[in-house]
Protein backbone atom coordinates (compact mmCIF):
# COMPACT_ATOMS: atom_id res chain seq x y z
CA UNK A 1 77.38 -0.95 140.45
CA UNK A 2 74.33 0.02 142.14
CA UNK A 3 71.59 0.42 139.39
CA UNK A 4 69.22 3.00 141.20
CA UNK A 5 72.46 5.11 140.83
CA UNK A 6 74.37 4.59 137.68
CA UNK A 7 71.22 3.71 135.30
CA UNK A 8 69.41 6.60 136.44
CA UNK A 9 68.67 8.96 133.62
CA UNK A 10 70.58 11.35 135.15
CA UNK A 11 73.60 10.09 134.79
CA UNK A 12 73.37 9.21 131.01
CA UNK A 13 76.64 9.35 129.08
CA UNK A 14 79.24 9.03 132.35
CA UNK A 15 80.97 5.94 132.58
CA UNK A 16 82.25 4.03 135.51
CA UNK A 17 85.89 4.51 136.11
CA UNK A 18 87.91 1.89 135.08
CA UNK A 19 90.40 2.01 137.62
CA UNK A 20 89.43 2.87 141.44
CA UNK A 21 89.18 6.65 142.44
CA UNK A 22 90.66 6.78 145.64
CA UNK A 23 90.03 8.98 148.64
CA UNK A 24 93.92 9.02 149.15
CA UNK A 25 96.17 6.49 148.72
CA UNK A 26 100.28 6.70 149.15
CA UNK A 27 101.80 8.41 146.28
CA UNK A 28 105.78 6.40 145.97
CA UNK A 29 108.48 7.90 144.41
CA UNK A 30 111.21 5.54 144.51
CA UNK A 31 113.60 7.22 147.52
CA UNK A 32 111.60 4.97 149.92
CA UNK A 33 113.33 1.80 148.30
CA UNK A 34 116.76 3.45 149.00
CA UNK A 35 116.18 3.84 152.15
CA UNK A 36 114.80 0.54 152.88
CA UNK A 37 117.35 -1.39 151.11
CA UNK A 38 119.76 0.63 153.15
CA UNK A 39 118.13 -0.65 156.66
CA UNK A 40 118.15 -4.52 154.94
CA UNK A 41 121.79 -3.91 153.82
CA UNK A 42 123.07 -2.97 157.38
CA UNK A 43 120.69 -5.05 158.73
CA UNK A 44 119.20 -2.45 161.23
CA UNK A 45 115.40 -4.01 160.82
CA UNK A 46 114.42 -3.47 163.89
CA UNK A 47 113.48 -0.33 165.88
CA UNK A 48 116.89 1.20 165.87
CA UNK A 49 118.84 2.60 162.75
CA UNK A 50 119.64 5.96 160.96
CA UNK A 51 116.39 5.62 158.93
CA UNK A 52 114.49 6.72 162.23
CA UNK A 53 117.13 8.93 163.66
CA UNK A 54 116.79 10.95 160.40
CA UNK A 55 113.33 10.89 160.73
CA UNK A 56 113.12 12.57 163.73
CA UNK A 57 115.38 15.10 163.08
CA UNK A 58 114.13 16.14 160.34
CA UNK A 59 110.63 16.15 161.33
CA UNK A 60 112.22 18.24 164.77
CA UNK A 61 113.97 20.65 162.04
CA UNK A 62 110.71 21.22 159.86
CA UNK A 63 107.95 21.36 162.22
CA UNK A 64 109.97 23.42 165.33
CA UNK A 65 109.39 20.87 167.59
CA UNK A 66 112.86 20.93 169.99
CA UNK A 67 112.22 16.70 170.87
CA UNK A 68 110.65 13.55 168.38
CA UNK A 69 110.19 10.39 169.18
CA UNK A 70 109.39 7.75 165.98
CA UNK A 71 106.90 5.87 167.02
CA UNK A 72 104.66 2.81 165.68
CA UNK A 73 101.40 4.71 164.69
CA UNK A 74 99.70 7.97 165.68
CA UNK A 75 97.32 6.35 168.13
CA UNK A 76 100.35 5.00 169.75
CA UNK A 77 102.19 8.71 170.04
CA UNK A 78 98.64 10.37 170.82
CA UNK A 79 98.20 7.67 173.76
CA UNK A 80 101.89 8.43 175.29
CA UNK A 81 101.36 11.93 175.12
CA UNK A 82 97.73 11.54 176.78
CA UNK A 83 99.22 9.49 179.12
CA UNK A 84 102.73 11.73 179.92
CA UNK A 85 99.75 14.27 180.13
CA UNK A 86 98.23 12.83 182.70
CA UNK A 87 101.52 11.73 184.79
CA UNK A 88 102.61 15.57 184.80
CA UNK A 89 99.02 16.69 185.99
CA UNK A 90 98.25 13.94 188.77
CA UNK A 91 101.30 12.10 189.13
CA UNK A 92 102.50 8.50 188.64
CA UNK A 93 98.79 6.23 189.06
CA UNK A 94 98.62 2.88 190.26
CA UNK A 95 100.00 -0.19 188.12
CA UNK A 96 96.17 -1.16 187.11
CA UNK A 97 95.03 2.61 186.36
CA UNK A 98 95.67 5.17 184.03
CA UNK A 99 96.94 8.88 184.38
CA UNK A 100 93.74 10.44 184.02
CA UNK A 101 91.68 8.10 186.56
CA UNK A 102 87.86 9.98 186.77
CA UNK A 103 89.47 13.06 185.67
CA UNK A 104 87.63 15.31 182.49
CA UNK A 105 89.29 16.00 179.60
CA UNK A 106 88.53 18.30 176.94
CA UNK A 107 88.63 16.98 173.64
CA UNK A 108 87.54 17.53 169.95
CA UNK A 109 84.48 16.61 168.84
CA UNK A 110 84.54 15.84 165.18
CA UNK A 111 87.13 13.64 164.45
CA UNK A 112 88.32 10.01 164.27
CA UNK A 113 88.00 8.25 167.33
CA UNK A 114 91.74 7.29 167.90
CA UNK A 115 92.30 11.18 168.69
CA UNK A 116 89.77 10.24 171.98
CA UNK A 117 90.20 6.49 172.50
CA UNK A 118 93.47 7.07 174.51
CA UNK A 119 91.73 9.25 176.85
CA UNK A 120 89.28 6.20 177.83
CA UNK A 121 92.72 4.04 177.74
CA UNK A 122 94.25 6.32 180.63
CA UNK A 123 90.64 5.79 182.75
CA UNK A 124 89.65 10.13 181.71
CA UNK A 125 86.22 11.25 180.91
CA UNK A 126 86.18 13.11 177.73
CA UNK A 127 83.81 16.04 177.94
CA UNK A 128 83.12 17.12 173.77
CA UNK A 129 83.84 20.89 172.89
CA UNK A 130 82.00 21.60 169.69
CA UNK A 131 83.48 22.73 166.15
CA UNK A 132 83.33 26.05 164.40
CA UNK A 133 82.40 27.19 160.79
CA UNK A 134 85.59 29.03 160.22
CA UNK A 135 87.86 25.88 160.43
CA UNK A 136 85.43 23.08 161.24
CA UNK A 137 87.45 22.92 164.52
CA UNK A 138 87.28 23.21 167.92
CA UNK A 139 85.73 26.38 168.70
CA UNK A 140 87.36 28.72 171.14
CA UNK A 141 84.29 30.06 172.32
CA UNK A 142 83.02 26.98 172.73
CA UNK A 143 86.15 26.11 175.08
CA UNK A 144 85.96 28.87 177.35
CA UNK A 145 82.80 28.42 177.85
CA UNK A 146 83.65 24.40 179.28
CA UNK A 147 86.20 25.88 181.28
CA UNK A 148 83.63 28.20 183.13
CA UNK A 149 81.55 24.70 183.56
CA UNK A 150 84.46 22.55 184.57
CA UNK A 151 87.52 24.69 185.70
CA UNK A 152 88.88 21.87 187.01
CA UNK A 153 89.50 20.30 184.07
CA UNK A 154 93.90 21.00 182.70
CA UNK A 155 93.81 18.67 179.85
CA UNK A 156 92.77 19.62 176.56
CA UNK A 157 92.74 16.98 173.28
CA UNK A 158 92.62 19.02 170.24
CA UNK A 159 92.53 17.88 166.64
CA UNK A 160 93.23 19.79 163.44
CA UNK A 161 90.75 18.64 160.94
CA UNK A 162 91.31 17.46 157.27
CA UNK A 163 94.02 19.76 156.94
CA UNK A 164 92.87 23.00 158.16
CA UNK A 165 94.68 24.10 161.46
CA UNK A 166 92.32 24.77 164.34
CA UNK A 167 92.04 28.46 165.62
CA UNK A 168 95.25 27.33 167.76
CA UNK A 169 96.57 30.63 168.66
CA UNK A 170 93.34 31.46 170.34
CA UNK A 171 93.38 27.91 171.74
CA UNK A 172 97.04 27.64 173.33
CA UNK A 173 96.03 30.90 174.70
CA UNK A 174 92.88 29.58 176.30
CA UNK A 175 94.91 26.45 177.76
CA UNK A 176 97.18 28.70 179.02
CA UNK A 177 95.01 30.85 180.93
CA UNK A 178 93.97 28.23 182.95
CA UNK A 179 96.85 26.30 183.80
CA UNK A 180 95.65 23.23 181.38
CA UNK A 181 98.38 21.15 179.17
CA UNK A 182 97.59 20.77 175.44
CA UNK A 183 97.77 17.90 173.13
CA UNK A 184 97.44 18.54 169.73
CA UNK A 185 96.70 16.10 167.33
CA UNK A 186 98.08 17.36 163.62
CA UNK A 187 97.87 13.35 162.14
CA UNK A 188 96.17 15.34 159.47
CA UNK A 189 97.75 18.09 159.22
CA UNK A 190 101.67 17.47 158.57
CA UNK A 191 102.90 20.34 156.66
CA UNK A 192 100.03 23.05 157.70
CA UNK A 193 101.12 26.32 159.38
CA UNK A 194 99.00 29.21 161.85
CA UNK A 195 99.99 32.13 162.01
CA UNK A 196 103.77 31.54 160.88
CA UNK A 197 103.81 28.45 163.17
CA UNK A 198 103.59 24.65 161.86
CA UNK A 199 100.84 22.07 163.57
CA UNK A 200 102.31 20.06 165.83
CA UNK A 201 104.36 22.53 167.83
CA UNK A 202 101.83 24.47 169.53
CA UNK A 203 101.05 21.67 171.93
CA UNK A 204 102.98 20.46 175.10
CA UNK A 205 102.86 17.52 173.33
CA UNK A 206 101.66 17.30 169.31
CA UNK A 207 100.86 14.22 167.31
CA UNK A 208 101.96 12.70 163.59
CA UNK A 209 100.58 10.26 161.47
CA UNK A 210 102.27 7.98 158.53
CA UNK A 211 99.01 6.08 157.82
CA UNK A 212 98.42 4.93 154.42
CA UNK A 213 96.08 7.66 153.34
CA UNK A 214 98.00 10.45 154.91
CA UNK A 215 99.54 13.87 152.90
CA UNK A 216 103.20 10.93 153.42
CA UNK A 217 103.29 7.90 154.70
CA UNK A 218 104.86 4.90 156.30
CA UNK A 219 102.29 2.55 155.47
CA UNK A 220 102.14 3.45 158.95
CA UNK A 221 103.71 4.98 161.95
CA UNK A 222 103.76 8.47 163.77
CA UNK A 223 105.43 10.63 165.90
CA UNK A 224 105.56 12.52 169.43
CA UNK A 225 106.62 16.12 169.30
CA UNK A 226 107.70 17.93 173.06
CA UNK A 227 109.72 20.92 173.95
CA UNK A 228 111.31 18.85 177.23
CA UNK A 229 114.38 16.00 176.54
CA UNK A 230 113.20 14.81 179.58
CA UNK A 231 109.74 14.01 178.36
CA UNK A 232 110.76 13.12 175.16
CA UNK A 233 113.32 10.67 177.27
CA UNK A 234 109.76 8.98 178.71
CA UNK A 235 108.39 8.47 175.96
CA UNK A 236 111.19 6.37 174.40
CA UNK A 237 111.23 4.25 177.85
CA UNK A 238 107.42 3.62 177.83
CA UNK A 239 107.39 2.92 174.19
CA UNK A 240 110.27 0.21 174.69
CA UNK A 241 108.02 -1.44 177.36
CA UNK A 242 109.36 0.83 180.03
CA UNK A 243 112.61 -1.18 180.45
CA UNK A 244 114.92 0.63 183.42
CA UNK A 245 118.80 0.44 183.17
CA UNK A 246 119.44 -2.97 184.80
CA UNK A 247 121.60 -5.87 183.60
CA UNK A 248 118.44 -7.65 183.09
CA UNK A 249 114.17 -6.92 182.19
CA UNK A 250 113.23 -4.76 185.29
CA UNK A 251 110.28 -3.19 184.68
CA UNK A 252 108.77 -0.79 187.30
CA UNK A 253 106.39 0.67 185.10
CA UNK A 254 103.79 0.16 182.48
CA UNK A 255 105.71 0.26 178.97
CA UNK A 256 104.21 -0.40 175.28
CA UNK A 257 105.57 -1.76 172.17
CA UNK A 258 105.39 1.15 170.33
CA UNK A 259 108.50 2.14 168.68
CA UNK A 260 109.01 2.55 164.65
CA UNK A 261 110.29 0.21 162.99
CA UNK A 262 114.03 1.11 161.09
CA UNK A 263 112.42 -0.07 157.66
CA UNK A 264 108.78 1.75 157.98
CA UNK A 265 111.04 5.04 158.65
CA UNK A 266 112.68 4.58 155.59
CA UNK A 267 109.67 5.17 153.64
CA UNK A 268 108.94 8.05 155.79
CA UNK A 269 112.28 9.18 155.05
CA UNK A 270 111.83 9.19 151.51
CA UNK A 271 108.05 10.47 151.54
CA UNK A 272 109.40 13.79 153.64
CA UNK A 273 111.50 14.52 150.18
CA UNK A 274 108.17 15.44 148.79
CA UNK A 275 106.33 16.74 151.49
CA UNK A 276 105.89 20.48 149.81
CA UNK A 277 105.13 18.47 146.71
CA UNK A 278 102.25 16.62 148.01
CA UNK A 279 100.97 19.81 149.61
CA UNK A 280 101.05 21.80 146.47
CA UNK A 281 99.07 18.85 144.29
CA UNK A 282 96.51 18.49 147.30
CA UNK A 283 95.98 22.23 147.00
CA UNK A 284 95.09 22.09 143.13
CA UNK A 285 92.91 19.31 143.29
CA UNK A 286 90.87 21.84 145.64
CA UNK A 287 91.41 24.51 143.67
CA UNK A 288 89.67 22.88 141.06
CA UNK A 289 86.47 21.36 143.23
CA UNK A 290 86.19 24.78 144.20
CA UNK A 291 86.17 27.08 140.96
CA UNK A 292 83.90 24.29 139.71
CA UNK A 293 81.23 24.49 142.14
CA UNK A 294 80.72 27.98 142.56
CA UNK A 295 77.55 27.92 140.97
CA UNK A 296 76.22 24.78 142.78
CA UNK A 297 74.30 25.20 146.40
CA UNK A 298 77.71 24.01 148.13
CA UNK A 299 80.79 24.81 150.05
CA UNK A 300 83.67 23.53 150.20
CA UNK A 301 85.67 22.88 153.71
CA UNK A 302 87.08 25.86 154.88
CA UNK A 303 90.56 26.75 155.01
CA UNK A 304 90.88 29.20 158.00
CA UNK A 305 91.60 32.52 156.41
CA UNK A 306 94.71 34.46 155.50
CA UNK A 307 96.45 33.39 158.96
CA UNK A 308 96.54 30.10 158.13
CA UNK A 309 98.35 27.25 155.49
CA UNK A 310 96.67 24.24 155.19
CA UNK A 311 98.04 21.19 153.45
CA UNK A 312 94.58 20.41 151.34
CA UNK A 313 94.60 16.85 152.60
CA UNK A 314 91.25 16.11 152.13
CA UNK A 315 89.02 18.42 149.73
CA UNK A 316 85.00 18.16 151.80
CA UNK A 317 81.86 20.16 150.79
CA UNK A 318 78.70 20.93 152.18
CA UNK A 319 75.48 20.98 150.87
CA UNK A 320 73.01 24.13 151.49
CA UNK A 321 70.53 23.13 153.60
CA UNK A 322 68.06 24.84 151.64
CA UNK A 323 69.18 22.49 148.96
CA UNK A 324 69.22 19.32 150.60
CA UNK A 325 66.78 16.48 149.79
CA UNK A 326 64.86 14.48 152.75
CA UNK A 327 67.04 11.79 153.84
CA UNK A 328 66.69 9.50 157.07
CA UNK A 329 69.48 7.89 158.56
CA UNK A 330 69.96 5.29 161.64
CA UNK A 331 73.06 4.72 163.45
CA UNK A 332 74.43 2.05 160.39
CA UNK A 333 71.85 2.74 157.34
CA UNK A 334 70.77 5.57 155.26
CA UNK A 335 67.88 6.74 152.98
CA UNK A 336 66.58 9.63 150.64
CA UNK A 337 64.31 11.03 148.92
CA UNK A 338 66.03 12.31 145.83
CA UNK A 339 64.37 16.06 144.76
CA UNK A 340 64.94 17.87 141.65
CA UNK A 341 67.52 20.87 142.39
CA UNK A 342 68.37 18.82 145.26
CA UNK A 343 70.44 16.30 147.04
CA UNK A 344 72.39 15.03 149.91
CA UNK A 345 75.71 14.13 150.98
CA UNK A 346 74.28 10.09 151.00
CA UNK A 347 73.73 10.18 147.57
CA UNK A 348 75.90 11.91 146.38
CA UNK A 349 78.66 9.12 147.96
CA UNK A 350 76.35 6.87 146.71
CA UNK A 351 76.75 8.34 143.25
CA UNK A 352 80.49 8.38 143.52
CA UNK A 353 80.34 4.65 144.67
CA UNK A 354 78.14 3.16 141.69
CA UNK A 355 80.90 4.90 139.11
CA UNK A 356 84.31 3.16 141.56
CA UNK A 357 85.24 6.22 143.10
CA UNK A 358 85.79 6.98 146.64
CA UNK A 359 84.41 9.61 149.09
CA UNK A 360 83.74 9.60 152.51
CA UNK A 361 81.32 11.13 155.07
CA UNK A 362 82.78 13.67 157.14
CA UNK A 363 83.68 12.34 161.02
CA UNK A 364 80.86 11.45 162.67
CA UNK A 365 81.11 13.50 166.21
CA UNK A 366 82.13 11.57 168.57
CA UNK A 367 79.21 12.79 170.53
CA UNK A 368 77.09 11.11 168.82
CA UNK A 369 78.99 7.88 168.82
CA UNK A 370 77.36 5.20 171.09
CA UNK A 371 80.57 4.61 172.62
CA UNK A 372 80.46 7.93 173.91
CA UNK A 373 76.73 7.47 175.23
CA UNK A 374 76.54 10.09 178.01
CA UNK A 375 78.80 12.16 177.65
CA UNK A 376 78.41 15.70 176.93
CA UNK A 377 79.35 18.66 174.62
CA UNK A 378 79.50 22.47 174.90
CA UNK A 379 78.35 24.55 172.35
CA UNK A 380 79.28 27.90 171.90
CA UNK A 381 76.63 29.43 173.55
CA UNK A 382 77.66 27.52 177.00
CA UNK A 383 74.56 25.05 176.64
CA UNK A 384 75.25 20.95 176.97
CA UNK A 385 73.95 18.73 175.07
CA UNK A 386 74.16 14.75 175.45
CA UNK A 387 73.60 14.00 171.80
CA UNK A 388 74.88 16.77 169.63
CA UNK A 389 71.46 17.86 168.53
CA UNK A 390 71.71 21.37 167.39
CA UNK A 391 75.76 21.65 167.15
CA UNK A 392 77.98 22.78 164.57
CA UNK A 393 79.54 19.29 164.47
CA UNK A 394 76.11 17.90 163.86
CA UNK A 395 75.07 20.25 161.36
CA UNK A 396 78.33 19.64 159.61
CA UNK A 397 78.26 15.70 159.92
CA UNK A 398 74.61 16.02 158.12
CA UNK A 399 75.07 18.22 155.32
CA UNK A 400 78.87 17.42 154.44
CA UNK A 401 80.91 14.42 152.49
CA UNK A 402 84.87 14.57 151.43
CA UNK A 403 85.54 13.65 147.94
CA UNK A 404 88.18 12.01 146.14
CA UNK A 405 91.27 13.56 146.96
CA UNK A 406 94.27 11.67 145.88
CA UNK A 407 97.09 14.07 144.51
CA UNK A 408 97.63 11.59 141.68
CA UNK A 409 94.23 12.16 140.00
CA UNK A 410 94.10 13.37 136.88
CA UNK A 411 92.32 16.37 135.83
CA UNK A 412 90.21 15.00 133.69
CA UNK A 413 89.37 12.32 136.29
CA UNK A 414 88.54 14.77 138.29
CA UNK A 415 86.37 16.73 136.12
CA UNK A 416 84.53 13.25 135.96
CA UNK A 417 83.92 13.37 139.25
CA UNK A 418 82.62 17.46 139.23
CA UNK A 419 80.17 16.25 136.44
CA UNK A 420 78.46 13.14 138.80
CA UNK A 421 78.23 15.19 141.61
CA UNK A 422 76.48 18.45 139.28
CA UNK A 423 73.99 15.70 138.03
CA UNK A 424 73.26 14.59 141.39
CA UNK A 425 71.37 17.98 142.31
CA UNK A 426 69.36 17.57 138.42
């Protein structure tokens, strides 16, 4: 327990959690073991079995998506489709380089890395496209704007955030327009819908994720969604370490151990039973951040108006800047100056912290990320910028935290957790 935090007088009267307050951890229901035992029973452990054919049907059925391919994570299906990208745009590379060898590549901003890393993994440059405050997504303004500054570019990397589908409509419009593919990354967004239409099957290719901490899970795992058999045919021979139809190992290709595993799709299997479930208890822990904050100098994340359905994975808020307190930060450390009537996202999660409850910043752009040193981002208004200063994403990353979100808290957990973040701004 940090003491500047939890003996402050502020907090009088609140006591630590006894048990952990998790950001989001799996939520089990007891299907999953059926399912397992089932693989161990017919001994189909491997990366074969009904477990993941059922998986990707269903998935296929729910989502729209004609073609899925079970695969071991969603870095591995975003870096296939990246890659299968690529290979339709420029055509088959050289053994030692990637599909996307010196070529640009539009992607999202503020999100985890792994939606970008496979771009670097294929040899691309990713040029940043900043965020909007209707969704906290990739901005379509923003977009056509990099198009008029790179129309060579025909590969966009887009990533629905926490939840809340992008302004895809607008988006797949854009790509469209000028001949580009899309990839669409929905690991967080399983379950969310855009104008009638669920994430995922927007893209030429779309993305899944069964980490741990997603709306279901795996433990791990994801999946590639495509409207072509053919492409959804490549993707099961890359992902099986590109073997060809020989007698023996002939590989003419680069391939990848990245198929799901028979017993991690039984848990999926089980975890899609309650898929609407999860959805609907995400959505009322919200709810209830929201109607409790109303009268606090905050917002919560927003959910893209009446067009779309989010699944309420993660429940984020802002702070006013008007209302924040000074607060310093270098690329690993932070510090502030704590104000009366005022606060910051820092200590606030610090707050959270010193009573064993977990919240997050929000996604750091990538931008700003010293990996991605150099490269650039368009704003809205067509400028560049090298560093994110005076973006959306920026703004965002600065003045916004996500709070505990698992769908098993209690509410009167959760009201716990209202009450330390009210006394922070005391």
């Amino acid at each position: 327990m940090k003491k500047s935090i939890a003996e402050d007088a502020r907090f009088r009267g609140i006591e630590p959690f006894a048990g952990k307050q998790w950001l989001s951890s799996p939520t089990m229901h007891g299907e999953e073991l059926a399912f397992i035992k089932e693989a161990f029973d017919t001994n189909w452990m491997s990366t074969v079995g009904k477990n993941i054919d059922t998986v990707e049907e269903e998935l296929s059925k729910r989502i729209g998506a004609p073609f899925v391919v079970g695969l071991a994570s969603g870095t591995a299906a975003e870096h296939l489709a990246i890659r299968l990208a690529g290979e339709l745009l420029y055509g088959r590379p050289k053994a030692q380089e990637g599909t996307l060898q010196g070529r640009k590549v539009f992607c999202t901003d503020m999100t985890f890395d792994a939606t970008v890393n496979p771009v670097a993994y294929e040899g691309g440059e990713a040029v940043f496209i900043d965020g909007e405050g209707e969704t906290w997504n990739m901005s379509p303004e923003a977009l056509e704007k990099a198009f008029a500054l790179y129309p060579e570019v025909k590969l966009v990397v887009l990533a629905h955030l926490y939840g809340t589908p992008a302004r895809i409509t607008e988006i797949r419009a854009i790509c469209d327009r000028h001949g580009a593919l899309l990839v669409e990354d929905a690991a967080e967004s399983l379950g969310a819908s855009a104008d009638g239409t669920m994430t995922g099957a927007f893209g030429d290719f779309g993305v899944i994720s069964f980490n741990g901490n997603k709306i279901i899970t795996g433990s791990c795992g994801g999946a590639l969604l495509t409207k072509e058999e053919a492409h959804a045919a490549t993707v099961r021979k890359w992902s099986t370490q590109a073997r060809e139809a020989a007698p023996w190992y002939q590989h003419e290709e680069l391939g990848y151990n990245y198929r799901m595993s028979n017993v991690v799709a039984g848990v999926i299997r089980g975890q899609l039973l309650h898929l609407s479930e999860h959805i609907a208890q995400k959505k009322a822990v919200y709810e209830r951040y929201r109607e409790a904050f109303r009268d606090l100098p905050v917002r919560m994340n927003p959910t893209g108006g009446d067009r779309n359905r989010p699944n309420y994975w993660l429940s984020c808020l802002t702070v006013d800047r008007d209302a924040m307190c000074p607060v310093t930060r270098t690329a690993t450390t932070t510090a502030w100056q704590h104000e009366a009537g005022r606060t910051c996202p820092d200590e606030i999660l610090a707050a959270l912290t010193a009573f064993n409850a977990e919240g997050r910043p929000i996604w750091k752009p990538m931008v700003m990320q010293p990996i991605y040193g150099g490269h650039v981002l368009v704003k809205a208004d067509g400028t560049v910028s090298e560093d994110g200063a005076g973006s959306v994403d920026a703004d965002i990353f600065a003045r916004g935290l996500c709070l505990p979100s698992d769908n098993k808290m209690t509410p009167e957990n959760q009201d716990r957790i209202i009450e330390i973040v009210r006394r922070c701004f005391e």
